[in-house]
Protein backbone atom coordinates (compact mmCIF):
# COMPACT_ATOMS: atom_id res chain seq x y z
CA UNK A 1 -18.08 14.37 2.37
CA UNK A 2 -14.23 13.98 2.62
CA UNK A 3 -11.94 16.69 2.65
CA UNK A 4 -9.54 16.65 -0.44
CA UNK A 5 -7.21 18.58 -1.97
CA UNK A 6 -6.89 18.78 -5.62
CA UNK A 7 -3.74 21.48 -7.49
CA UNK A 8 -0.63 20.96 -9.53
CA UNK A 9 2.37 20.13 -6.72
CA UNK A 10 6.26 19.93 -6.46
CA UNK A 11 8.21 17.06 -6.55
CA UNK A 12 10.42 17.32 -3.58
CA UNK A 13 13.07 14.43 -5.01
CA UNK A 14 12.75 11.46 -6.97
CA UNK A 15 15.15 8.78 -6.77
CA UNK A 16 15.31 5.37 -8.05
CA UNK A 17 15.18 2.50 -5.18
CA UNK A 18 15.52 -0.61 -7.46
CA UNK A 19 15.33 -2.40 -11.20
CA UNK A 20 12.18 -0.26 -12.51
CA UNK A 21 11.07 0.98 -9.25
CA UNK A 22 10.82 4.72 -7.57
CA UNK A 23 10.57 6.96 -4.84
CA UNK A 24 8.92 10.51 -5.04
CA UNK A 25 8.10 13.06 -2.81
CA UNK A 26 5.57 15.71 -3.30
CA UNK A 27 5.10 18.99 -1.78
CA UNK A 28 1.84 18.86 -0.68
CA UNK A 29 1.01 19.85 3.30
CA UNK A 30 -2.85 19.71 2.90
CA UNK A 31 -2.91 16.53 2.20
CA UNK A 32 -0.40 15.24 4.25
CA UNK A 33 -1.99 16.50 7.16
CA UNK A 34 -4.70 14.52 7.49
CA UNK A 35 -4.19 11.51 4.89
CA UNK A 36 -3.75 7.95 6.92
CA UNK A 37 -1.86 4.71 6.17
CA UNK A 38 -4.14 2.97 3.26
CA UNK A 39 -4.88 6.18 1.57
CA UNK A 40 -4.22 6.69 -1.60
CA UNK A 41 -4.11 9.94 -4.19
CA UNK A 42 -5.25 10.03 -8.37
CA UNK A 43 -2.14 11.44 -10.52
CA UNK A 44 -1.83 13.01 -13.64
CA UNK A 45 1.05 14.28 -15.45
CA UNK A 46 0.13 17.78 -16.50
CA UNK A 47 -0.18 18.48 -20.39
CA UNK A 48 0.44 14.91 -21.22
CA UNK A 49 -2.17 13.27 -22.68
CA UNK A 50 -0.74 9.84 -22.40
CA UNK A 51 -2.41 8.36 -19.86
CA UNK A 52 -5.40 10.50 -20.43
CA UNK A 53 -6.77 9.82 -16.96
CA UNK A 54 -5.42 9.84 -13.59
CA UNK A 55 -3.62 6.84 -11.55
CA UNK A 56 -4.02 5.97 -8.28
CA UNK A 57 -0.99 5.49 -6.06
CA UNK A 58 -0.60 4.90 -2.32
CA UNK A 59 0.74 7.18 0.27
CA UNK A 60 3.87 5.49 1.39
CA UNK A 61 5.08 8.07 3.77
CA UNK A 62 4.39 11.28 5.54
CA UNK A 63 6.88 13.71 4.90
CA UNK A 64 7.86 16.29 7.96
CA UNK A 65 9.25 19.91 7.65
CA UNK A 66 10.20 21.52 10.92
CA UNK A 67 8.08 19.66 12.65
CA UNK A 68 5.02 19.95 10.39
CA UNK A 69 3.69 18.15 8.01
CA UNK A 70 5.28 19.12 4.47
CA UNK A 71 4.19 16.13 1.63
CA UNK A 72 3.94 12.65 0.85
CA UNK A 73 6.18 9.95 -0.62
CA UNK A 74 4.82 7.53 -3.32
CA UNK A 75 6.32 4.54 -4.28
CA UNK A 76 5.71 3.18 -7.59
CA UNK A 77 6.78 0.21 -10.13
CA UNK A 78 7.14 1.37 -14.01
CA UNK A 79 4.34 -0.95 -15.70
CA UNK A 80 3.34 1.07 -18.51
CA UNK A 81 3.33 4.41 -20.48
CA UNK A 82 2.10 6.57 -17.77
CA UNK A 83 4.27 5.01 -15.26
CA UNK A 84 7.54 5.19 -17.39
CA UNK A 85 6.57 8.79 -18.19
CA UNK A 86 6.37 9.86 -14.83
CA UNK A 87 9.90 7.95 -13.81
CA UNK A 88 11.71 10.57 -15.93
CA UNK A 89 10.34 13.53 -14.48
CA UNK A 90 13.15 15.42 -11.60
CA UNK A 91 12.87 17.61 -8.45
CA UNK A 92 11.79 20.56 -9.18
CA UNK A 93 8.56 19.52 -12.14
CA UNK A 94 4.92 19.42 -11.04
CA UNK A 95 2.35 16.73 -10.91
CA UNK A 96 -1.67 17.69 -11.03
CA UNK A 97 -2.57 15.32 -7.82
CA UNK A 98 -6.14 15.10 -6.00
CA UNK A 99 -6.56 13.22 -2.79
CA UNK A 100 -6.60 12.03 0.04
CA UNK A 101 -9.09 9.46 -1.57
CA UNK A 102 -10.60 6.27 -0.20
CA UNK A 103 -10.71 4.12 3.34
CA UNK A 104 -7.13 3.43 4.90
CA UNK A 105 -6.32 0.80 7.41
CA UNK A 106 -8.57 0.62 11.00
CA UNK A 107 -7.32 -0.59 14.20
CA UNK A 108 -9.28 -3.03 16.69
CA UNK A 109 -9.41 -2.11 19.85
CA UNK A 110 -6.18 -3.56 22.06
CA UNK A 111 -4.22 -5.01 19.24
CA UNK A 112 -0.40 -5.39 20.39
CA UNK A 113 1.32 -7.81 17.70
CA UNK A 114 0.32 -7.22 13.88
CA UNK A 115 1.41 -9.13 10.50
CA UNK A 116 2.23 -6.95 7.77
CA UNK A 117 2.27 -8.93 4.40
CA UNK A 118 3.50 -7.44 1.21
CA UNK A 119 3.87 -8.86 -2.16
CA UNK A 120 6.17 -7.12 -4.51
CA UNK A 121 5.17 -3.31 -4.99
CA UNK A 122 2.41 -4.20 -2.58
CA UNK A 123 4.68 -3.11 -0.10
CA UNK A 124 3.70 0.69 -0.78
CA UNK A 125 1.30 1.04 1.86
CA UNK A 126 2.50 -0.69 4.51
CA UNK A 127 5.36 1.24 5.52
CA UNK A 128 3.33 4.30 6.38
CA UNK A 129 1.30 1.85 8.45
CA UNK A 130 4.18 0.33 10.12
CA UNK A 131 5.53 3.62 10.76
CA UNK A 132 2.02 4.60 12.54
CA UNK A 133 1.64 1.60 14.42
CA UNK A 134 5.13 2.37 15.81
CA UNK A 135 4.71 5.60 16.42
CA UNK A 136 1.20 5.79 18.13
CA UNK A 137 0.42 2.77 18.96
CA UNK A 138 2.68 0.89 20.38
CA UNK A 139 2.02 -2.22 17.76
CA UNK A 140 4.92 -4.79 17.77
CA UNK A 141 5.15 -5.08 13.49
CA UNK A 142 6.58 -8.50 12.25
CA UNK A 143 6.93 -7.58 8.46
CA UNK A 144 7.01 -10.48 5.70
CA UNK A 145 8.17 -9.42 1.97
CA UNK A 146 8.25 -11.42 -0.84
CA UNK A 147 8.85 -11.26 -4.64
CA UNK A 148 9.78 -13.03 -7.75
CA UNK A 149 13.97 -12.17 -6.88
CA UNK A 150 16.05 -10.02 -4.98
CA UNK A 151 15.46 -6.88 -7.15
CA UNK A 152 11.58 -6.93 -6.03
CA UNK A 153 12.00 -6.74 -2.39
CA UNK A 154 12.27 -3.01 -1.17
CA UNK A 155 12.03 -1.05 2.12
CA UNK A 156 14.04 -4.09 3.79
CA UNK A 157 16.04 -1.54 5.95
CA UNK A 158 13.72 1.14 6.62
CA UNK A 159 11.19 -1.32 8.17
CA UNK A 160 14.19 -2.81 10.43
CA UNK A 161 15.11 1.37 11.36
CA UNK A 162 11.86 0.93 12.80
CA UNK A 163 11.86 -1.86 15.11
CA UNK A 164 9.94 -4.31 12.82
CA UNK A 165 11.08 -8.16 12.64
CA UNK A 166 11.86 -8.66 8.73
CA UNK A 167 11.49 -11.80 7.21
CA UNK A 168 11.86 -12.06 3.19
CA UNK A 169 11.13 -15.01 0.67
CA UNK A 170 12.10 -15.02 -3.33
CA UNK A 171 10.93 -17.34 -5.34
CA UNK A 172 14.54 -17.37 -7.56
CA UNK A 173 16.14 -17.72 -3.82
CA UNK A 174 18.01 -14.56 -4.48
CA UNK A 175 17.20 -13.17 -1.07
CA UNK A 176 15.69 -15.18 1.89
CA UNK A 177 14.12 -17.92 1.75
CA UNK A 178 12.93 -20.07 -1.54
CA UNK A 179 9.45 -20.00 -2.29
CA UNK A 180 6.31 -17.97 -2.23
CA UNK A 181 5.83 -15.83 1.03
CA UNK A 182 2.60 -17.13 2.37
CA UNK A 183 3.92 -20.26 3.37
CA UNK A 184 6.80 -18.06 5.58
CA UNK A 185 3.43 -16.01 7.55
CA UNK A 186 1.51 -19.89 8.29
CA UNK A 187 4.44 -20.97 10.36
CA UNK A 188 4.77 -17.87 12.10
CA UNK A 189 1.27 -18.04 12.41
CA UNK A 190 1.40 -21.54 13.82
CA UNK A 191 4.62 -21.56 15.16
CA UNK A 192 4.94 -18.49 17.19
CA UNK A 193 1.48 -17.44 18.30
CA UNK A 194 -1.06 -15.55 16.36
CA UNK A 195 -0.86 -12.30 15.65
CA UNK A 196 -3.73 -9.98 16.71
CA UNK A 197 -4.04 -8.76 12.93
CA UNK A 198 -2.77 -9.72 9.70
CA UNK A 199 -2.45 -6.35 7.40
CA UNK A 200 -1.76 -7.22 3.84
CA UNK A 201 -1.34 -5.57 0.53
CA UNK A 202 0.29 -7.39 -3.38
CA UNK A 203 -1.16 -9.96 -5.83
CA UNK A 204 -4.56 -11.86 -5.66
CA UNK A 205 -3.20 -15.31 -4.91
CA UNK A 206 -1.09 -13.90 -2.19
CA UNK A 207 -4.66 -12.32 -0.78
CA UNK A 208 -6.94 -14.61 -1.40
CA UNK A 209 -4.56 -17.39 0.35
CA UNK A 210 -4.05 -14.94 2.99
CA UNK A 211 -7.60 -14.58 3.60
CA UNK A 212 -8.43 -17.99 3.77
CA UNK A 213 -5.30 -18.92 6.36
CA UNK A 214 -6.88 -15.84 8.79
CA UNK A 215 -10.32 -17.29 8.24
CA UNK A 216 -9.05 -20.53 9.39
CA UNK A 217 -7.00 -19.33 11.99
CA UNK A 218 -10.06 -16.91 13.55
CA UNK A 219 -7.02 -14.10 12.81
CA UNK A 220 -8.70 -10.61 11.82
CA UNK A 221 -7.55 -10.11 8.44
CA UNK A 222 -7.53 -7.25 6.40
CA UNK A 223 -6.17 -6.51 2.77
CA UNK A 224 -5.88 -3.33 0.41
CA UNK A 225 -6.78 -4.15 -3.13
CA UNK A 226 -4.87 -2.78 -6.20
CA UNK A 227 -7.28 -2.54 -8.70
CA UNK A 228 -7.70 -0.47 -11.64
CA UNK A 229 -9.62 3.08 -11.43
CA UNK A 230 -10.26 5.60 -13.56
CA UNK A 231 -12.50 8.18 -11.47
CA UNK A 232 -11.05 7.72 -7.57
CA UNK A 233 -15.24 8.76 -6.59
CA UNK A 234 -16.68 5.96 -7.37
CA UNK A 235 -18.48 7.02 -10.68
CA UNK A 236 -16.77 4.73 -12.98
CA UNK A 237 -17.45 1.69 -11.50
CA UNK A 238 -14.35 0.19 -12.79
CA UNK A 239 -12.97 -0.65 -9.39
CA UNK A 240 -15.18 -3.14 -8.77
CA UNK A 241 -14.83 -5.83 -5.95
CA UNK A 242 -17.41 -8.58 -5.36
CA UNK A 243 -19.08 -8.17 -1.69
CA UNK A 244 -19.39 -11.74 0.07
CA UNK A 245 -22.62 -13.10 0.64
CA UNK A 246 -23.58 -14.99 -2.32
CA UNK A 247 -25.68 -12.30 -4.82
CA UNK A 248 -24.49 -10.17 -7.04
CA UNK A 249 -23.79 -6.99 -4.59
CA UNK A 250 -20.27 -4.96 -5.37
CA UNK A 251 -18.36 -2.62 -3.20
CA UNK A 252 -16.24 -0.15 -5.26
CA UNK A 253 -12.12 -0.08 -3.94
CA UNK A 254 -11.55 3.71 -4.49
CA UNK A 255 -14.52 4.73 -1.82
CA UNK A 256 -15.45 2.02 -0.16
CA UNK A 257 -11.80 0.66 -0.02
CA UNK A 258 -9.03 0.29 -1.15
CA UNK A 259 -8.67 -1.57 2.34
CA UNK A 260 -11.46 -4.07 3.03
CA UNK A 261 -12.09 -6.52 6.45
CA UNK A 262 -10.91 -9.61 4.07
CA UNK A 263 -14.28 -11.40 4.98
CA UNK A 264 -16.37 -8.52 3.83
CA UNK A 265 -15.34 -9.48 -0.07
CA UNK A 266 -14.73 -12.01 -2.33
CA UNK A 267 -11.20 -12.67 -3.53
């Protein structure tokens, strides 16, 4: 069995980073201790009972205290009741948060150059990864965001602070290029070199043509589904995910996932 951590926390700050989207920290050093990049934790705002069960969220960073590890940061988009609820809470009120749940990212052996692929809030995740692959492992990180306009495109700076090559696509031209953003990852792939990995988190088009580009480039491939949930333990079986194979086998995102090898499902 995991280790988790489940009690009513802090929020550390709270700050909003775009049109409808936000940044939160939580005071929480349990779980930031040992959570890793692909991780992700159940919320619920306490005595609300709108949404009446928990949502998951990804950890998007590690937050460090005198050289210790002091909380998390979750990025969100405002999509609903729960969501919009939770955007108008300040430093200082709690949330009732249980985690770290699920299966983050994994690293083959001697990978040196890695793809990071985000599509709109998909982006959550992959900064803590980029940030680990920087820090430990000495991963060159080319980083490709894309969304419908300027507005969607977040952590453009941070992942440059980092050393990461940024490339961004809009499909309203706003930022970047035109157009969708897998398109922008097959030239790089073709054009200069494959990557060892392709790490890559946002819609299902985006993954499922992602997938099949890494499938036909022999490129390792792997993706971290948002998908609904309800439990986080894998008793609800509302998260899902077909397994590939042919059959009718599932695997279930909140324990099995949320990151999957991309040929180990079907998109």
């Amino acid at each position: 069995m995991k280790e988790m951590f489940q009690k009513k926390v802090e929020i550390s700050h709270h700050v909003q980073v775009g049109p409808g989207y936000f940044r939160m920290g939580l005071v929480f050093p349990e779980v930031a201790r040992i959570v890793r990049p692909g991780q992700f934790v159940m919320v619920k705002l306490p005595d609300q009972r709108i949404p009446l069960l928990r949502r998951p969220f990804s950890i998007h960073n590690r937050l460090v205290e005198r050289g210790e590890a002091s909380g998390f940061e979750l990025l969100y988009k405002v999509v609903g009741q729960g969501t919009q609820a939770m955007s108008e809470l300040r430093a200082g009120n709690v949330l009732d948060v249980l985690g770290p749940l699920g299966n983050g990212f994994f690293y083959p052996e001697s990978i040196r150059d890695a793809f990071l692929v985000a599509g709109g809030i998909g982006v959550a995740p992959l900064y803590y990864l980029a940030l680990d692959l920087a820090e430990h492992r000495d991963v060159r990180a080319t980083v490709f965001l894309g969304g419908c306009s300027a507005a969607d495109i977040l952590c453009q700076e941070e992942f440059a602070s980092i050393g990461a090559r940024v490339f961004i696509t809009t499909e309203d031209c706003s930022l970047g290029d035109m157009g969708m953003i897998t398109p922008q990852v097959q030239k790089a792939v073709e054009g200069d070199g494959k990557p060892d990995i392709i790490y890559a988190c946002g819609p299902h088009a985006m993954l499922k043509t992602l997938s099949d580009m890494a499938a036909a480039q022999n490129v390792p491939c792997q993706i971290s589904m948002e998908t609904m949930m309800a439990c986080g333990f894998g008793v609800c079986l509302g998260c899902a995910v077909k397994k590939a194979g042919g059959g009718e086998s599932y695997l279930h995102a909140c324990t099995e996932g949320p990151v999957f090898d991309s040929r180990a499902i079907l998109i």
